[in-house]
Protein backbone atom coordinates (compact mmCIF):
# COMPACT_ATOMS: atom_id res chain seq x y z
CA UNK A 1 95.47 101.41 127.92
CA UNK A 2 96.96 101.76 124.37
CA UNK A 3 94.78 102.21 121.63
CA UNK A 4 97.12 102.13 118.24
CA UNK A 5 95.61 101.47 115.10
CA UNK A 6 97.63 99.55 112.53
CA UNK A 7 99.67 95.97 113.15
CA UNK A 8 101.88 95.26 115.81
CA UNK A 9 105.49 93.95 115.81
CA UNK A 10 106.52 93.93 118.90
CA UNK A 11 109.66 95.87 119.97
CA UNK A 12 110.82 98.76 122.25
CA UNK A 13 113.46 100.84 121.27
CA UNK A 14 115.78 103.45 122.53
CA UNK A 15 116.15 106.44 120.36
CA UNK A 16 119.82 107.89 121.40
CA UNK A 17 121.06 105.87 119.38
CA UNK A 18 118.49 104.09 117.61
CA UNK A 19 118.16 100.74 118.98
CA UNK A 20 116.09 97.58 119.57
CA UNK A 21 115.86 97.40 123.67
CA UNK A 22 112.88 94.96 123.94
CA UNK A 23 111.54 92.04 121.72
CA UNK A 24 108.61 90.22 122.84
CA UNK A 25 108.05 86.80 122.76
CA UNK A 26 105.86 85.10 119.63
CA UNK A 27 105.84 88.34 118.40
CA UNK A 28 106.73 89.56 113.88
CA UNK A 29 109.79 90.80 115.60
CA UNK A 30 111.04 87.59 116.93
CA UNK A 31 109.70 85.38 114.09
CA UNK A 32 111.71 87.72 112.07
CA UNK A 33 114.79 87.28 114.06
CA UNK A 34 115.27 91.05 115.28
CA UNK A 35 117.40 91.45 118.43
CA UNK A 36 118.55 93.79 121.20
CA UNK A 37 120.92 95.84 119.94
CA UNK A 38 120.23 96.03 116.26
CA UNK A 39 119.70 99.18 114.93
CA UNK A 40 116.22 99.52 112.37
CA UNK A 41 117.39 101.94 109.58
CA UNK A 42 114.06 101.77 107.16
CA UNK A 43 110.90 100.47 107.43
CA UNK A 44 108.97 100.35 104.14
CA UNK A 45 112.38 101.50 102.15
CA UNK A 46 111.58 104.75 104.54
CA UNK A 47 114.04 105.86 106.90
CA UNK A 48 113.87 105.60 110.70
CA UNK A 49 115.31 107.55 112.95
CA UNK A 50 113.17 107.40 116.17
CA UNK A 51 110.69 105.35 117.92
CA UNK A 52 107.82 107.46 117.24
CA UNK A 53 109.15 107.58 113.54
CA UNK A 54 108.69 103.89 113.28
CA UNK A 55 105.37 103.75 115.36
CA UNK A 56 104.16 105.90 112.69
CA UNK A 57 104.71 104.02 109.69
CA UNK A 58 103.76 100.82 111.45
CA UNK A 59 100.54 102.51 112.17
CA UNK A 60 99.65 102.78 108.49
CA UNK A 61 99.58 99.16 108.36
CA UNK A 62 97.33 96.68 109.35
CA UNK A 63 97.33 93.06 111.08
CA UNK A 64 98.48 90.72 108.64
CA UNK A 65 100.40 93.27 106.19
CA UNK A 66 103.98 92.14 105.46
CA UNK A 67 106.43 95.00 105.58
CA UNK A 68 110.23 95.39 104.97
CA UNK A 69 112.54 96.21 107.48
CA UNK A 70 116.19 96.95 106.92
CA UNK A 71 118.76 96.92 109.99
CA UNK A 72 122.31 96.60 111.20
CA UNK A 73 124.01 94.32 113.72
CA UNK A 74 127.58 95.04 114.25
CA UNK A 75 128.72 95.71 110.91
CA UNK A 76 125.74 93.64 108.86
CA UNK A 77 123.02 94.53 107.45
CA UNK A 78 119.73 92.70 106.96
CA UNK A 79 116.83 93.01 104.98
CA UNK A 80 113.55 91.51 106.39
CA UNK A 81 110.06 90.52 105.13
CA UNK A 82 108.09 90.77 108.36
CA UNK A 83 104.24 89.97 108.61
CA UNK A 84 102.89 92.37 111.43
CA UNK A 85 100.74 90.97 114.32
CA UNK A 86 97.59 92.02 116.43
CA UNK A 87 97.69 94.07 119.34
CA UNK A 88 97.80 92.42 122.19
């Protein structure tokens, strides 16, 4: 059973390198667009360089909080205003 504090937004990641593995359905992630393979540089205008990095930061949110996150897809960058979910 997981018991995180903090909003949810719904992705798994591998962290050699750095990328998106798993996006759940209905999820901030998918509403946001993320997909397998991009890469999440910053979250919060803080960088990310691991999975427990970002579950961190995510933690010190709550359900409902929009947050930035800034990745890369091939050779673009995005910029995202995400609105994090609940737990499942």
């Amino acid at each position: 059973v997981d018991h995180r504090q903090g909003g949810f937004l719904g992705i798994g990641c591998e962290d050699q390198p750095f990328r998106v593995t798993v996006v759940r359905k209905g999820t901030a992630a998918e509403k946001a667009g993320l997909q397998f393979g991009d890469v999440i540089t910053r979250f919060n205008d803080e960088p990310v360089t691991s999975m427990t990095e970002l579950t961190e930061l995510i933690a010190k949110n709550r359900v409902g909080d929009t947050v930035s996150i800034d990745y890369e897809r091939g050779n673009q960058k995005f910029k995202r205003e995400i609105t994090l979910g609940e737990w499942e």
